[in-house]
C-alpha atoms as a PDB file:
ATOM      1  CA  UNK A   1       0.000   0.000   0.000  1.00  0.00           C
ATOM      2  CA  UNK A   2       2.817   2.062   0.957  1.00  0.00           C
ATOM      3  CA  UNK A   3       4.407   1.704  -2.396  1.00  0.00           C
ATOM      4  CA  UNK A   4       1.198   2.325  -4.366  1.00  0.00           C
ATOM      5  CA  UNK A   5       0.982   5.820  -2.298  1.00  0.00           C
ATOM      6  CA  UNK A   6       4.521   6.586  -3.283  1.00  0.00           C
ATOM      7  CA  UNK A   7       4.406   5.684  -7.189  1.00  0.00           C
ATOM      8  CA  UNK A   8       0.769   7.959  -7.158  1.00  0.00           C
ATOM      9  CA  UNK A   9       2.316  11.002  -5.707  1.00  0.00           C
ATOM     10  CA  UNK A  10       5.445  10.594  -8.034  1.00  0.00           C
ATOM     11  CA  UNK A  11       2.925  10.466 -11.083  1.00  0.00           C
ATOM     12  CA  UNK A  12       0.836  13.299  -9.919  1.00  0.00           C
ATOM     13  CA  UNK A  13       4.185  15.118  -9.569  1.00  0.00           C
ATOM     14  CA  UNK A  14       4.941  14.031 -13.190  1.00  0.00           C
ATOM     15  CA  UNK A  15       1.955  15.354 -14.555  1.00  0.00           C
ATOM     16  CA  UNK A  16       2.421  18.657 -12.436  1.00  0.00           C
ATOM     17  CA  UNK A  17       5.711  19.040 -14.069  1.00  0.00           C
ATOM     18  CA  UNK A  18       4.769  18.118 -17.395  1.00  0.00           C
ATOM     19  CA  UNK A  19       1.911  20.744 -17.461  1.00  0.00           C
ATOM     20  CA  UNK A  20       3.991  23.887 -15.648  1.00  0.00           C
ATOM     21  CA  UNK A  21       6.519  23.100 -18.440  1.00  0.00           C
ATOM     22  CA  UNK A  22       4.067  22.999 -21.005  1.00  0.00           C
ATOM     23  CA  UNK A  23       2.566  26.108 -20.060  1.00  0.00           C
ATOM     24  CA  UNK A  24       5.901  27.673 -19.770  1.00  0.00           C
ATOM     25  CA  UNK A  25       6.766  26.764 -23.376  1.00  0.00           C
ATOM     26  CA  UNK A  26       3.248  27.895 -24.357  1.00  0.00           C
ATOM     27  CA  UNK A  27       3.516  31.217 -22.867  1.00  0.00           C
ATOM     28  CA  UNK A  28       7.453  32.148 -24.004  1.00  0.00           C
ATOM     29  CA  UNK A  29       5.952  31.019 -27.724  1.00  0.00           C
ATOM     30  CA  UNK A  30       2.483  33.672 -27.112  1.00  0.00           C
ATOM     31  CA  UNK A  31       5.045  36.310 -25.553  1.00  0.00           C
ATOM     32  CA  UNK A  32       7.393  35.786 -28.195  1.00  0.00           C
ATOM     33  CA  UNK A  33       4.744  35.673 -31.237  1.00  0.00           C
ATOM     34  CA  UNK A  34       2.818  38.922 -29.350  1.00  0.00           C
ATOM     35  CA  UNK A  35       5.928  40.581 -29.269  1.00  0.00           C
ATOM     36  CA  UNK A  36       7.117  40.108 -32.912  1.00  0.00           C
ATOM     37  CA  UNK A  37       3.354  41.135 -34.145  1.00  0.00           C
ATOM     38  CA  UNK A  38       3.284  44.395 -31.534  1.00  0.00           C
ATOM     39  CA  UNK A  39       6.564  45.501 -32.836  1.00  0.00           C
ATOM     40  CA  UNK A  40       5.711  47.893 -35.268  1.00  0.00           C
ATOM     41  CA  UNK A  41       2.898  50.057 -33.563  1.00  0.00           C
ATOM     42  CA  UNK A  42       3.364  52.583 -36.845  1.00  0.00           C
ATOM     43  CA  UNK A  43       1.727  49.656 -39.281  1.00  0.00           C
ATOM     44  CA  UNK A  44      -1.364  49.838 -36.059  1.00  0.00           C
ATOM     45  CA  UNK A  45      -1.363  53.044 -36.222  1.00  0.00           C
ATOM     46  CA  UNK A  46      -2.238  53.869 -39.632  1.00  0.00           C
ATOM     47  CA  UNK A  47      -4.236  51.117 -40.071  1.00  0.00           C
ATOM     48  CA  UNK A  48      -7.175  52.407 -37.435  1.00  0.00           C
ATOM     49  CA  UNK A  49      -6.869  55.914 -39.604  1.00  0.00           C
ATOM     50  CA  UNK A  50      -7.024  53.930 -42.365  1.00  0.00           C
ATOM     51  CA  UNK A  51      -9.987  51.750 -41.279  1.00  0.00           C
ATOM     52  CA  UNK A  52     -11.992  54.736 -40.040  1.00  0.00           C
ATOM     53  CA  UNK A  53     -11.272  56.476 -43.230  1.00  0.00           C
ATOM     54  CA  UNK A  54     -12.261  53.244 -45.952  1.00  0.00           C
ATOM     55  CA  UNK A  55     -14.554  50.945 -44.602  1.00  0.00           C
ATOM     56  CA  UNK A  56     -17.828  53.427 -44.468  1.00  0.00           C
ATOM     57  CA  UNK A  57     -16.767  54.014 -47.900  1.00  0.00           C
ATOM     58  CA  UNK A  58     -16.573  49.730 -48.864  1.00  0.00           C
ATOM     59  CA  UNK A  59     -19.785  49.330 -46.685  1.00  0.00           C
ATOM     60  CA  UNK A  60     -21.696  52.364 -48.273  1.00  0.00           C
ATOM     61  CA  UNK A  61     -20.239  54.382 -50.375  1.00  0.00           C
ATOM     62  CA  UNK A  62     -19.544  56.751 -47.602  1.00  0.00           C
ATOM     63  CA  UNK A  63     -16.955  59.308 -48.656  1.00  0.00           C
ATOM     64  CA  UNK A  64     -17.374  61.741 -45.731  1.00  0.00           C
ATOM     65  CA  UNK A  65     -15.253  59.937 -43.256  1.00  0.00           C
ATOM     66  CA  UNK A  66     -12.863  59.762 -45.563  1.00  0.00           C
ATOM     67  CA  UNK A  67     -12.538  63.153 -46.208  1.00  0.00           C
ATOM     68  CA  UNK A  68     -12.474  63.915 -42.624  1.00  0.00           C
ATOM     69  CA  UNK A  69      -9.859  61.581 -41.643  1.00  0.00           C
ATOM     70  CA  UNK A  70      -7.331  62.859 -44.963  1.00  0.00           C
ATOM     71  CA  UNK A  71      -5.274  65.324 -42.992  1.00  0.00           C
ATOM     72  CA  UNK A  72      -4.856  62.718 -40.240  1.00  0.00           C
ATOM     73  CA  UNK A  73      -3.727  60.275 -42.559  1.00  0.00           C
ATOM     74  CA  UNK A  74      -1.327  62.364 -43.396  1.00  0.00           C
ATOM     75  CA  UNK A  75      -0.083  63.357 -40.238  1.00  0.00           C
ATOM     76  CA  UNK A  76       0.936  59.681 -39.228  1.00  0.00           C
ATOM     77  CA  UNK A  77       1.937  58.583 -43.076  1.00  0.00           C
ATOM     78  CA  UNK A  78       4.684  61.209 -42.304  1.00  0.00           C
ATOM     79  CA  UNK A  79       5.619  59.718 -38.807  1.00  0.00           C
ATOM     80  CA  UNK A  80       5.091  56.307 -39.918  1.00  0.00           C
ATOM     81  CA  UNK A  81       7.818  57.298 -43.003  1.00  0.00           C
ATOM     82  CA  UNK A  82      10.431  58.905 -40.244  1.00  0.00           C
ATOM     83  CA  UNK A  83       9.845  55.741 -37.446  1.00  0.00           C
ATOM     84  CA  UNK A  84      12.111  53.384 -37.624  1.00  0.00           C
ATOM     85  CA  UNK A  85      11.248  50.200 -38.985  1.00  0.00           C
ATOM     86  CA  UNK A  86      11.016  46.800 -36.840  1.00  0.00           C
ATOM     87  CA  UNK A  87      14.237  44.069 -38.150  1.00  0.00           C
ATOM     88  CA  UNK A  88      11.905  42.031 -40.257  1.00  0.00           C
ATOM     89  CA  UNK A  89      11.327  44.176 -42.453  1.00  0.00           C
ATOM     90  CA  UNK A  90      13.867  46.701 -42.610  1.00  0.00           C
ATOM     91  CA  UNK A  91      14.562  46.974 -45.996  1.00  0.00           C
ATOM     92  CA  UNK A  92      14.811  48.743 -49.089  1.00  0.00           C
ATOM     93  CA  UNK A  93      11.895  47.240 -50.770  1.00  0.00           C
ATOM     94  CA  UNK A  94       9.113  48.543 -47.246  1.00  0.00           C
ATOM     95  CA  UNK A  95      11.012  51.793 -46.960  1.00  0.00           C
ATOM     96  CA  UNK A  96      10.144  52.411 -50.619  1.00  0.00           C
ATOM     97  CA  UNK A  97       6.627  51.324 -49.971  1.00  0.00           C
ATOM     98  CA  UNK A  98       6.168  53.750 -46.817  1.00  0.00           C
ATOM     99  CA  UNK A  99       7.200  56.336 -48.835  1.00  0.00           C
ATOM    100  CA  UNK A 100       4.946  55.652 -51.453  1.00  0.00           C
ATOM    101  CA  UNK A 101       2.381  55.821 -49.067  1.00  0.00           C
ATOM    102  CA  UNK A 102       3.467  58.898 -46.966  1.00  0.00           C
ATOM    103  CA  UNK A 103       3.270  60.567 -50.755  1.00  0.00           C
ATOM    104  CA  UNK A 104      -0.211  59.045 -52.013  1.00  0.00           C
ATOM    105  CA  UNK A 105      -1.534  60.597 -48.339  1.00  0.00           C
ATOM    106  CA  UNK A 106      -0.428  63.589 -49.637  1.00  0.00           C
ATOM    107  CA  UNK A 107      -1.790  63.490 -53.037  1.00  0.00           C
ATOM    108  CA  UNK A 108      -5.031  62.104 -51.021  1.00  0.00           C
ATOM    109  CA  UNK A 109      -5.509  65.390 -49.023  1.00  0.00           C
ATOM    110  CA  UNK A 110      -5.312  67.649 -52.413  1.00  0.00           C
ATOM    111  CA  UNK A 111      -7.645  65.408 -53.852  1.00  0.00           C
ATOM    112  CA  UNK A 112     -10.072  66.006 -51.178  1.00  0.00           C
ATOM    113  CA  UNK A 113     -10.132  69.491 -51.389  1.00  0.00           C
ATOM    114  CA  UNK A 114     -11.105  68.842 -54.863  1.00  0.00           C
ATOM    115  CA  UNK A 115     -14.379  67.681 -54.023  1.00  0.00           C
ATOM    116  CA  UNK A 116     -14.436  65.525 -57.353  1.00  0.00           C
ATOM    117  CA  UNK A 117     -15.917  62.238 -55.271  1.00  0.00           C
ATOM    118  CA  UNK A 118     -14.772  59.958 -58.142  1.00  0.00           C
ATOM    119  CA  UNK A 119     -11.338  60.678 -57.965  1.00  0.00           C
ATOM    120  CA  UNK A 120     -11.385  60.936 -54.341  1.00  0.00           C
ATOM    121  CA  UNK A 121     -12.989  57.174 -54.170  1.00  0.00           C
ATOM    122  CA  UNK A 122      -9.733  55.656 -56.668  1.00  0.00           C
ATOM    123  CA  UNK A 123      -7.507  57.702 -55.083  1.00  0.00           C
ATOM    124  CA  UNK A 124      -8.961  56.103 -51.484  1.00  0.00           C
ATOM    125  CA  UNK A 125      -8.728  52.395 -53.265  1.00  0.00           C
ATOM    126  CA  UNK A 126      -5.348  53.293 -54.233  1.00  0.00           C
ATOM    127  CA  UNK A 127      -3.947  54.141 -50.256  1.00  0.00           C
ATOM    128  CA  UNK A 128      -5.975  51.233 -49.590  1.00  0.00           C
ATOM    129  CA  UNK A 129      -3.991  49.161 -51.434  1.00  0.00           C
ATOM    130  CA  UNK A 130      -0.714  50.794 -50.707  1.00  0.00           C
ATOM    131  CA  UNK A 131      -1.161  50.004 -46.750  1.00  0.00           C
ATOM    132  CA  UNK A 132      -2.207  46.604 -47.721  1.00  0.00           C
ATOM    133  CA  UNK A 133       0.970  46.020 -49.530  1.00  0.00           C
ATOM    134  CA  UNK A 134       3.095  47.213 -46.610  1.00  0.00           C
ATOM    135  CA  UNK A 135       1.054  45.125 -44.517  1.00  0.00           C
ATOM    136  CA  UNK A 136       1.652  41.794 -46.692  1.00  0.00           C
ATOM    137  CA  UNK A 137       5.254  42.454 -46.300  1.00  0.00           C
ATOM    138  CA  UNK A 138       4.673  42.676 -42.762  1.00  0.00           C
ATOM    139  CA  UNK A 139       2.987  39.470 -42.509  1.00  0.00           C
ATOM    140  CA  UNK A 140       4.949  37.177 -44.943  1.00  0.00           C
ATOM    141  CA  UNK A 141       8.364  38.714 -43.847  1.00  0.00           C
ATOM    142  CA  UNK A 142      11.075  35.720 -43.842  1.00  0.00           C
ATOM    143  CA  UNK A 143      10.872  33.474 -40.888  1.00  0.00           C
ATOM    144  CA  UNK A 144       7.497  35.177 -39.679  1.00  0.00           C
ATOM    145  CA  UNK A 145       4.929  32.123 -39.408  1.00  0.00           C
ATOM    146  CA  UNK A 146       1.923  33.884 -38.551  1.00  0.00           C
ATOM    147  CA  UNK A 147      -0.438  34.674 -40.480  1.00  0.00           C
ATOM    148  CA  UNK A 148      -3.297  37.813 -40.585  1.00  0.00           C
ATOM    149  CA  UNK A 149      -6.761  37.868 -42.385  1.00  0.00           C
ATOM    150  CA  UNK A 150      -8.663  40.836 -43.314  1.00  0.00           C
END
């Protein structure tokens, strides 16, 4: 009986062990995988201006928000352009494609103040696309695993 008592604690200590190391592993890999996808609060950033700004316009051809949301767009474009970028994708090829962006912002806010709601829409569609691409290359940068829907 004695024995019996023994070999159940030493399993229960097993499985103890086996689960705080488990979770341990688990929550290194969700630190590790939150950090690398929190790194670049500039990509965040823009994208709630950007959401705020394009998706009454995809839901209902809303352009208001839109226009009311240009000069802020701007505003972090230009910071976004001047932050430094995360490791991953610090390169030639996303510092070329923040730029672009910083400089269709721009174009974005004259077009506004044209009031010409067609070319405001493609010009919209266009910085939508621009963040998206910056975003892709955020997502499928070499050795990143994770993956983003939207």
């Amino acid at each position: 009986m004695k024995y019996t008592i023994i070999r159940c604690l030493a399993v229960a200590a097993m499985v103890v062990g086996v689960i705080a190391c488990g979770d341990k592993k688990h929550d290194h890999h969700a630190n590790h995988e939150s950090e690398e996808n929190a790194d670049w609060t500039m990509m965040d950033e823009f994208h709630m201006v950007m959401a705020d700004a394009f998706h009454p316009y995809k839901d209902s051809a809303n352009l208001q928000p839109a226009k009311d949301h240009a000069s802020h767009m701007v505003v972090v474009a230009e910071k976004w352009a001047e932050s430094e970028l995360p490791e991953r994708v610090n390169n030639e090829k996303v510092k070329s494609l923040i730029t672009k962006l910083r400089d269709n912002t721009r174009e974005f806010e004259k077009t506004v103040g044209t009031q010409n709601d067609e070319e405001i829409a493609a010009a919209l569609n266009k910085l939508h696309d621009d963040f998206h691409e910056i975003q892709d290359a955020w997502y499928h940068a070499e050795g990143d695993h994770s993956h983003h829907d939207h």
